[in-house]
Protein backbone atom coordinates (compact mmCIF):
# COMPACT_ATOMS: atom_id res chain seq x y z
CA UNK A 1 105.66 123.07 86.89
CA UNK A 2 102.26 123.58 87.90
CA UNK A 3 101.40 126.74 89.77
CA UNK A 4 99.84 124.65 92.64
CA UNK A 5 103.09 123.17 93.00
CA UNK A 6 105.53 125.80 92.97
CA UNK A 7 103.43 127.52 95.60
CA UNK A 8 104.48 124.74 97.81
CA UNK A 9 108.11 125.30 97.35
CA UNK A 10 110.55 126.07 100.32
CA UNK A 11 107.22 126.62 102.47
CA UNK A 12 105.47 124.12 104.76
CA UNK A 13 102.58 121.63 104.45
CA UNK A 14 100.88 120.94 107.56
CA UNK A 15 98.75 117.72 107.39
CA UNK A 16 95.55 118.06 110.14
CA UNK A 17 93.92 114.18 110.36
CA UNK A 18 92.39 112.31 113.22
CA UNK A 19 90.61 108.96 112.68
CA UNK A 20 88.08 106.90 114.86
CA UNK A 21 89.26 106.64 118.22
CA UNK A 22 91.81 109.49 118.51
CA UNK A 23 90.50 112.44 120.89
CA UNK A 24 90.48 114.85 118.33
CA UNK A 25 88.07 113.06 115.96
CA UNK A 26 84.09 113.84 115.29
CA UNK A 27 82.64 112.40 112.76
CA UNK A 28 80.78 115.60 112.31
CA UNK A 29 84.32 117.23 112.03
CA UNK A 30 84.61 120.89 113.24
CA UNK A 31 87.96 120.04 114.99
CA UNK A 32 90.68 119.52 112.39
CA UNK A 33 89.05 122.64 110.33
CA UNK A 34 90.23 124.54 113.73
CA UNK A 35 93.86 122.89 113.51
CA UNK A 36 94.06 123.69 109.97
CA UNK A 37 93.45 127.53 110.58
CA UNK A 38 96.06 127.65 113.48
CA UNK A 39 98.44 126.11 110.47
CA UNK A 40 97.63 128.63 108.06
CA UNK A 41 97.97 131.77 110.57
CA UNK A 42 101.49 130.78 111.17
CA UNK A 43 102.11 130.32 107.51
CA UNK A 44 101.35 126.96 106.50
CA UNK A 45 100.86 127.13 102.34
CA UNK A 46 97.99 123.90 102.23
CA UNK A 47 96.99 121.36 104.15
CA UNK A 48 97.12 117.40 104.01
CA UNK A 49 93.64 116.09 105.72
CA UNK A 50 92.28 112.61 105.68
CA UNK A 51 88.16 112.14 104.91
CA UNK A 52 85.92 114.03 102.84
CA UNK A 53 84.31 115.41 106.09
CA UNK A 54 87.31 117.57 106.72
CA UNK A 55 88.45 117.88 103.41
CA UNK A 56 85.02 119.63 102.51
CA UNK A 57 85.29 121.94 105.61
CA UNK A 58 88.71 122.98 105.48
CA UNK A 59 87.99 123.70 101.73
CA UNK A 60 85.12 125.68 102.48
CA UNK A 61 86.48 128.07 105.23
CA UNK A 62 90.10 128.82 103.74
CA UNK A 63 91.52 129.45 100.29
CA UNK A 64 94.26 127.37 100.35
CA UNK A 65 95.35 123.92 98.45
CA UNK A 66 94.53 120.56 100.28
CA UNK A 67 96.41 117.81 100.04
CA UNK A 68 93.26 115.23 100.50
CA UNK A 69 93.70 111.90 101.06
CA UNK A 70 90.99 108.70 102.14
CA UNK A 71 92.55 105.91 104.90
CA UNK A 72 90.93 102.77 104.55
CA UNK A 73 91.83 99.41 105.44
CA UNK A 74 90.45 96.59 102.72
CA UNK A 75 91.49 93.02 103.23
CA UNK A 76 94.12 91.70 101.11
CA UNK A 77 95.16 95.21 100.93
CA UNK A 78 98.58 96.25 102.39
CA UNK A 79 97.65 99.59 101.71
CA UNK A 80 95.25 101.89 103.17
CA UNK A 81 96.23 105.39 102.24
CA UNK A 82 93.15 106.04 99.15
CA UNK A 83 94.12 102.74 98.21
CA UNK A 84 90.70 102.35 95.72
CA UNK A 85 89.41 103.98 92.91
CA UNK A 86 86.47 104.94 95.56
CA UNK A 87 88.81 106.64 97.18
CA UNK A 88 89.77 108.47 94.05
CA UNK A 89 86.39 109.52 92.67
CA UNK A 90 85.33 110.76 96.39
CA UNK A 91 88.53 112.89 96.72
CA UNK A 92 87.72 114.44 93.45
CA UNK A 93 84.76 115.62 94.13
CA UNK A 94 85.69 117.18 97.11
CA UNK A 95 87.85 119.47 95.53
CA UNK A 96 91.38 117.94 96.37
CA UNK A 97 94.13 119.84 94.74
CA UNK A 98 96.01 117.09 95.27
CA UNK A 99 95.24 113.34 95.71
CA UNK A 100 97.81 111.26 97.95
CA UNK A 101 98.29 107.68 97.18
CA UNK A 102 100.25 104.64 98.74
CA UNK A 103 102.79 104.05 95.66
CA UNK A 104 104.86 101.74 97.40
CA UNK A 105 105.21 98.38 95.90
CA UNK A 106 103.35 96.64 98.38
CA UNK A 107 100.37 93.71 97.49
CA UNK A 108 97.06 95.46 96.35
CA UNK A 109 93.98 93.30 96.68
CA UNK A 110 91.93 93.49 93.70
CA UNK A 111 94.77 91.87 92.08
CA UNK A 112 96.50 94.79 89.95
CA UNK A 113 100.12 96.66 90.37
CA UNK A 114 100.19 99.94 91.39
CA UNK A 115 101.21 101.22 88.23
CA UNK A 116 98.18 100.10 86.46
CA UNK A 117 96.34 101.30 89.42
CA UNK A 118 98.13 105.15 89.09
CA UNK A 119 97.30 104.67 84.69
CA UNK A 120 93.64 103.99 85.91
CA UNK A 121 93.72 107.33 87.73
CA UNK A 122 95.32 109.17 85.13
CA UNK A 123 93.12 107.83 82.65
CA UNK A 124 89.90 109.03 84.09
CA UNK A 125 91.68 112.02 85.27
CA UNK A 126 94.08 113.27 83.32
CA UNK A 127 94.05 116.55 84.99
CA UNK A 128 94.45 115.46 88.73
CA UNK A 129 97.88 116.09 90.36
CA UNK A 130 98.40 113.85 92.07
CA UNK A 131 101.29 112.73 95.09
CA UNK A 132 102.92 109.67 95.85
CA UNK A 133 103.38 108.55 99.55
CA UNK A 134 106.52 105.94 98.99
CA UNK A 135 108.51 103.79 101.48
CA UNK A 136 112.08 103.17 99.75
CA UNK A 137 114.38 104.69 96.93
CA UNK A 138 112.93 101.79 94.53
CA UNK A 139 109.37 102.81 94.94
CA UNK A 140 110.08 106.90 94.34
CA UNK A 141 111.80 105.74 91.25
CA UNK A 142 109.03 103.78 90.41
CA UNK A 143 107.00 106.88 91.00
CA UNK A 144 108.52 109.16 89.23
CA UNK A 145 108.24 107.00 85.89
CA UNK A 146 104.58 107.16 86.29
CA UNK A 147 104.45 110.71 86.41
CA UNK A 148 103.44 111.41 89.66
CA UNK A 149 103.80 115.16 90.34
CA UNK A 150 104.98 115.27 93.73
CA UNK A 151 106.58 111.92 95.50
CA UNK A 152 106.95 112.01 99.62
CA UNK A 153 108.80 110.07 101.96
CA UNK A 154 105.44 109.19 103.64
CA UNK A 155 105.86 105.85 104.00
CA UNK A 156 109.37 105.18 104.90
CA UNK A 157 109.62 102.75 108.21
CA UNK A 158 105.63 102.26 107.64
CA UNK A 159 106.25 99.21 106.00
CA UNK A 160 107.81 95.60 106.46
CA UNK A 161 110.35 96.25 104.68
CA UNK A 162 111.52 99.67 106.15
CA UNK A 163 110.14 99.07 109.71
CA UNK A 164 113.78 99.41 111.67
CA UNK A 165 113.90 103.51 110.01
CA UNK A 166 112.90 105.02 113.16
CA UNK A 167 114.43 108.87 112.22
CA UNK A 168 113.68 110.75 110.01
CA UNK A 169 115.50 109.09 106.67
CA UNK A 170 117.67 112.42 105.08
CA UNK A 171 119.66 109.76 102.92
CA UNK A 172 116.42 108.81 101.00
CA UNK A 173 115.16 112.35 100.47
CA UNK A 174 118.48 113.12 98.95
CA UNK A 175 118.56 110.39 96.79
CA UNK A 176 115.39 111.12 95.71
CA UNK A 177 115.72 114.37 94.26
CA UNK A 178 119.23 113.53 93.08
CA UNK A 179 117.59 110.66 90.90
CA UNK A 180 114.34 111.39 90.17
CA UNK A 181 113.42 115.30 88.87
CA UNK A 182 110.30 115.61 90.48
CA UNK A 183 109.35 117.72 93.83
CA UNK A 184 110.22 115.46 96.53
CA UNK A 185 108.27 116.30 100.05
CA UNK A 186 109.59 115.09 103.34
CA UNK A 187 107.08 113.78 105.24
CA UNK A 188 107.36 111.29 108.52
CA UNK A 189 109.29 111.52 111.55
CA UNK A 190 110.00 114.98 111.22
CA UNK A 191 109.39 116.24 115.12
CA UNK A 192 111.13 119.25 115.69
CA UNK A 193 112.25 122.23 113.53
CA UNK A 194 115.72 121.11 113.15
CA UNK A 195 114.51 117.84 111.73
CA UNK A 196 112.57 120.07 108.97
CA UNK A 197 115.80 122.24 108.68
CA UNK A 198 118.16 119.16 108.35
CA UNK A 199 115.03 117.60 105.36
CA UNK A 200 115.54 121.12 103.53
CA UNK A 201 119.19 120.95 103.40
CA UNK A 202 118.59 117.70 101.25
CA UNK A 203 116.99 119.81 98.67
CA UNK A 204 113.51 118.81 99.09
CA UNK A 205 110.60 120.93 97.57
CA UNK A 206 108.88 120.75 100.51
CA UNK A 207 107.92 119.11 103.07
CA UNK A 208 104.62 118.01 105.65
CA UNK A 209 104.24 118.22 109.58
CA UNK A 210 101.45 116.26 111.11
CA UNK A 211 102.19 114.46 114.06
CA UNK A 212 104.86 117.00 115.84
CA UNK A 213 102.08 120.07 114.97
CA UNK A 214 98.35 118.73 114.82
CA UNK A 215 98.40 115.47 116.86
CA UNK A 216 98.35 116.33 120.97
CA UNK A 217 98.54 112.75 122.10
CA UNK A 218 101.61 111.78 120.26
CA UNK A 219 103.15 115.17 121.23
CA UNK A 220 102.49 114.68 124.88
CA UNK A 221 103.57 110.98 124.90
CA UNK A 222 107.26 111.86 123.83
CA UNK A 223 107.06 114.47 126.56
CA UNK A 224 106.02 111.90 129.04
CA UNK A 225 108.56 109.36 127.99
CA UNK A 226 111.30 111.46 129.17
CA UNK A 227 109.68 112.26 132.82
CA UNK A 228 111.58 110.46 135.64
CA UNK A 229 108.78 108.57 136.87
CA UNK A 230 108.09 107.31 133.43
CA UNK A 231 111.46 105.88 133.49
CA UNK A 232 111.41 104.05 136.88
């Protein structure tokens, strides 16, 4: 296993991102750099961050593996999660330890599968670990037989197909790393530490907290949602 990702086991991940229109995002960056040290001084191992912006400033103030990843919406394209070979190339040379990918078995608009899209990748880097974000047991099999070297549970009730998973989904990450071999990481849904203590329990490798740790609005909206006037 490579060093990077044994670091990662039994620890935390804690993924800092804010896109166009959140309240945390400058396109100059400077925030999530700021949310990604708070992570680390209470132990986080790496970071997942979104943009090369963020990626390149996290990078350069801490010592610590990133996770990087590029969200991008292309028409004809069901995903949006470094969905290009753009993508790819840009998170390279920013330094990303690790490249996250949508590997579900969704539509892809330049016409190819997403297995010749992850051969592609491994063909012009054969030295890139890289981690598959996957919605459903089929597509972290499918993963695991392309030799990704990490496969998550991003994606599960993200897509169509897996829409009505609204908790955090403990059967898949078990069947995941009772069928596949390779470091599964939970990752969605996950909002309190029991969740995370319930997803390790599973025998994941490890696991990523965004929304419950880095993302304010989302926090204070499920805080909100349980005042009585919200529920007049």
């Amino acid at each position: 296993m490579h060093p990077i990702i044994e670091s990662l086991k039994g620890n935390l991940v804690v993924s800092c991102q804010a896109l166009p229109g959140e309240p945390l995002y400058k396109e100059e960056g400077g925030v999530m750099v700021l949310m990604a040290k708070a992570a680390i001084e209470a132990g986080a191992v790496a970071i997942r961050a979104q943009g090369i912006t963020d990626i390149e400033q996290i990078k350069a103030a801490f010592d610590i593996p990133v996770i990087g990843i590029i969200k991008k919406n292309y028409e004809g394209y069901d995903s949006y999660i470094t969905a290009t070979m753009d993508e790819v190339d840009a998170l390279v040379a920013a330094g990303s330890e690790i490249i996250a990918l949508d590997a579900t078995m969704r539509v892809r608009g330049d016409g190819t599968t997403v297995n010749e899209f992850v051969q592609a990748i491994k063909a012009k880097y054969p030295d890139q670990l890289l981690m598959a974000d996957i919605d459903s047991l089929e597509a972290g099999l499918n993963a695991a037989e392309l030799g990704f070297d990490l496969i998550g549970t991003t994606m599960n009730g993200y897509t169509e197909a897996t829409a009505s998973q609204t908790e955090p989904n403990f059967a898949l990450m078990r069947d995941l790393v009772e069928q596949t071999g390779v470091p599964i990481v939970a990752e969605g849904k996950l909002h309190s530490p029991q969740d995370l203590a319930k997803a390790y329990e599973t025998g994941i490798h490890t696991a990523v907290i965004g929304g419950a740790i880095t993302r304010p609005l989302e926090i204070a909206k499920r805080f909100i949602a349980v005042t009585p006037e919200a529920n007049k």
